[in-house]
C-alpha atoms as a PDB file:
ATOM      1  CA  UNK A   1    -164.295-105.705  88.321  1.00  0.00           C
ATOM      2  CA  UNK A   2    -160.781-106.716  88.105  1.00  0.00           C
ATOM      3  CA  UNK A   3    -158.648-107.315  85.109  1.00  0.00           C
ATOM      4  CA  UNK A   4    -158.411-110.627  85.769  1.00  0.00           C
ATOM      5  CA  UNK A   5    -162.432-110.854  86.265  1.00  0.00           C
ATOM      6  CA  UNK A   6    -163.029-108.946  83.182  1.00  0.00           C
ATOM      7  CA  UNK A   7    -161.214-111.399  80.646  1.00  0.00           C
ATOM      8  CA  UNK A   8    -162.700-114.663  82.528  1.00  0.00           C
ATOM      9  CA  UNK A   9    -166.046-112.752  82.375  1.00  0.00           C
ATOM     10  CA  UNK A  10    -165.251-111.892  78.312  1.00  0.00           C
ATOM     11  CA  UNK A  11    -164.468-115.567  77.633  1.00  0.00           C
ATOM     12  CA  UNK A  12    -168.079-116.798  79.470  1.00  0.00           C
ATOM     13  CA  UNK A  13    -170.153-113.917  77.978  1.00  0.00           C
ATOM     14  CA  UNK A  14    -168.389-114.281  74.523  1.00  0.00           C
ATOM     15  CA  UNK A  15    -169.107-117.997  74.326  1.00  0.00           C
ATOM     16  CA  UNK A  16    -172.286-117.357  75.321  1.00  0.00           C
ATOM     17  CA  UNK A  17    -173.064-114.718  72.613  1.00  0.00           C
ATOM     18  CA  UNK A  18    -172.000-117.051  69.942  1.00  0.00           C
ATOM     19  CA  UNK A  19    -174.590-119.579  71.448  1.00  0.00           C
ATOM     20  CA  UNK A  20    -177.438-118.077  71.249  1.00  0.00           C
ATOM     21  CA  UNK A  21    -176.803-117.043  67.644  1.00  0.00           C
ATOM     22  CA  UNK A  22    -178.122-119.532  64.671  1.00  0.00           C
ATOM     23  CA  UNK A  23    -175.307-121.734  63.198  1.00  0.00           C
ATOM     24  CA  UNK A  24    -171.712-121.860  63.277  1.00  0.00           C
ATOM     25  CA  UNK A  25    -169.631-118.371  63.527  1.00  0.00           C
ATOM     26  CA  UNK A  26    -166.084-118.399  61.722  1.00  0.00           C
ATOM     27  CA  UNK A  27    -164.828-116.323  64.081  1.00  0.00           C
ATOM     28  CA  UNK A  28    -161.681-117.242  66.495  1.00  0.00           C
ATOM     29  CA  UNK A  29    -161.216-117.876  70.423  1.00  0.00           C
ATOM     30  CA  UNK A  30    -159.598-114.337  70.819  1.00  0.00           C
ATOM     31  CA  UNK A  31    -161.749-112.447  68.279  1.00  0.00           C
ATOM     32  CA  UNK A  32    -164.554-113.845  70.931  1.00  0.00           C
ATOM     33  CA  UNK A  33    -163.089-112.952  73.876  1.00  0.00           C
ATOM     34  CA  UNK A  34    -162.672-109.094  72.791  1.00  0.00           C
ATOM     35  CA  UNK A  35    -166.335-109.464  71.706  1.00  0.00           C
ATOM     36  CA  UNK A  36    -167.432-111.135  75.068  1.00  0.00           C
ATOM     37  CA  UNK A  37    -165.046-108.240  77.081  1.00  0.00           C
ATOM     38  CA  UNK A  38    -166.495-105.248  75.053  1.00  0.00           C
ATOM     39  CA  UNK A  39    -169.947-107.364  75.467  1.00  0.00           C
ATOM     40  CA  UNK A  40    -169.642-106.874  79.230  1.00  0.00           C
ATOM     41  CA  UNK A  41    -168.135-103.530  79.609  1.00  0.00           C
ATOM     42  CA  UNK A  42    -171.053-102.012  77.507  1.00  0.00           C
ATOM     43  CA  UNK A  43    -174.057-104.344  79.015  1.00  0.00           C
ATOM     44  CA  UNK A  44    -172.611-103.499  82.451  1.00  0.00           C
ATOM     45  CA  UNK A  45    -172.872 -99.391  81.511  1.00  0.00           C
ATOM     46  CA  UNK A  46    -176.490-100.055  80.513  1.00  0.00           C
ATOM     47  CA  UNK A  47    -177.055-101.457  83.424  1.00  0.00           C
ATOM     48  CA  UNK A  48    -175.751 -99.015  85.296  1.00  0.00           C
ATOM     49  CA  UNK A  49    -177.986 -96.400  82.999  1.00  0.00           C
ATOM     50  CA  UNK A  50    -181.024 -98.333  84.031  1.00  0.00           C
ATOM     51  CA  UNK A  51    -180.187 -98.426  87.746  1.00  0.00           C
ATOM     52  CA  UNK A  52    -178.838-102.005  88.025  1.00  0.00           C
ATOM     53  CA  UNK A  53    -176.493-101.761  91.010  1.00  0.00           C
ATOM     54  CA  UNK A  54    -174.267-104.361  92.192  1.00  0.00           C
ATOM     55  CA  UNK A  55    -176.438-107.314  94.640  1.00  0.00           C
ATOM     56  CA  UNK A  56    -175.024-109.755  97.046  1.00  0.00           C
ATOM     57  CA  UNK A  57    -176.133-112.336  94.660  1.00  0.00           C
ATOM     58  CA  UNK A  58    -175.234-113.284  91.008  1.00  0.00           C
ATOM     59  CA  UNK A  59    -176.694-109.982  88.778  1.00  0.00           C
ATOM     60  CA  UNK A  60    -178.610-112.258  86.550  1.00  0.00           C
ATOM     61  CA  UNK A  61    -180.014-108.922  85.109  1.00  0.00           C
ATOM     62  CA  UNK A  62    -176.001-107.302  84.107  1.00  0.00           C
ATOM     63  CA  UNK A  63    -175.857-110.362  82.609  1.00  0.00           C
ATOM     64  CA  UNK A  64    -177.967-110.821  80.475  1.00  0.00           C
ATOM     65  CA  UNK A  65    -177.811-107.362  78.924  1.00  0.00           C
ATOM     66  CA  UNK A  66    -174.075-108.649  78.324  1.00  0.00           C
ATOM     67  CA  UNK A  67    -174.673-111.746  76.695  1.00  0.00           C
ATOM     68  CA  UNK A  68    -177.426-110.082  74.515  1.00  0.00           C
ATOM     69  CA  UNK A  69    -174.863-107.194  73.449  1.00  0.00           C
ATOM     70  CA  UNK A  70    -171.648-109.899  73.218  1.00  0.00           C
ATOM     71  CA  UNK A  71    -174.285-111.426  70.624  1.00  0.00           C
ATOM     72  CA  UNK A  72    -174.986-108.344  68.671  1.00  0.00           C
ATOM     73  CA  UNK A  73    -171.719-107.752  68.623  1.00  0.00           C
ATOM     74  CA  UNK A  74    -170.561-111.209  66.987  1.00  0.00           C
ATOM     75  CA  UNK A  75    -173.269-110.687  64.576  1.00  0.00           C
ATOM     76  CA  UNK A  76    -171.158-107.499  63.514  1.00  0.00           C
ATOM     77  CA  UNK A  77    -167.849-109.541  63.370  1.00  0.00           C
ATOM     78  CA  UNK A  78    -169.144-112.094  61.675  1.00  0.00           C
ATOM     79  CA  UNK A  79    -170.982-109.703  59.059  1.00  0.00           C
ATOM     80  CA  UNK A  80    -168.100-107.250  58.771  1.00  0.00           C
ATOM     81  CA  UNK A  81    -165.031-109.687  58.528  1.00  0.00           C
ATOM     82  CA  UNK A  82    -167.329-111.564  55.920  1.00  0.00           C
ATOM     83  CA  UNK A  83    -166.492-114.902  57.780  1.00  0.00           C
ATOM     84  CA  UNK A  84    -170.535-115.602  57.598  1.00  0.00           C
ATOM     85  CA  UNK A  85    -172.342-118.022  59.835  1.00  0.00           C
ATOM     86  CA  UNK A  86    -172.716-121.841  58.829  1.00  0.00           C
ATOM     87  CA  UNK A  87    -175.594-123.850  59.899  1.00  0.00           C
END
């Protein structure tokens, strides 16, 4: 993946961390891009761990793992920074 990949890929999986988490996160655009980029470097290793490889197709199944780590991992933010989530 390029560099240029990776952040639009951060951005998509970020966003799409936060949505599938309940209520509002405080947290900002870039604090959810670093989540979505660190989302889908470590959901693409686990993939990789699990024998994932790269298809002709979209890899609906790296992508998943991403989203569901990029949401784990705004969970953390939001608990850690103690900007909690707002329904």
């Amino acid at each position: 993946m390029t560099f240029v990949g990776l952040i639009i890929a951060g951005i998509i999986i970020g966003a799409l961390g936060r949505l599938f988490l309940p209520g509002k996160q405080k947290i900002g655009f870039l604090a959810t891009m670093a989540v979505g980029i660190v989302g889908t470097l470590i959901g693409y290793g686990i993939a990789a761990g699990l024998g994932v490889e790269e298809t002709k197709g979209v890899d609906w199944l790296r992508w998943i793992i991403s989203i569901a780590v990029a949401a784990f991992l705004v969970s953390l933010v939001v608990k850690f920074t103690g900007k909690g989530a707002t329904r």
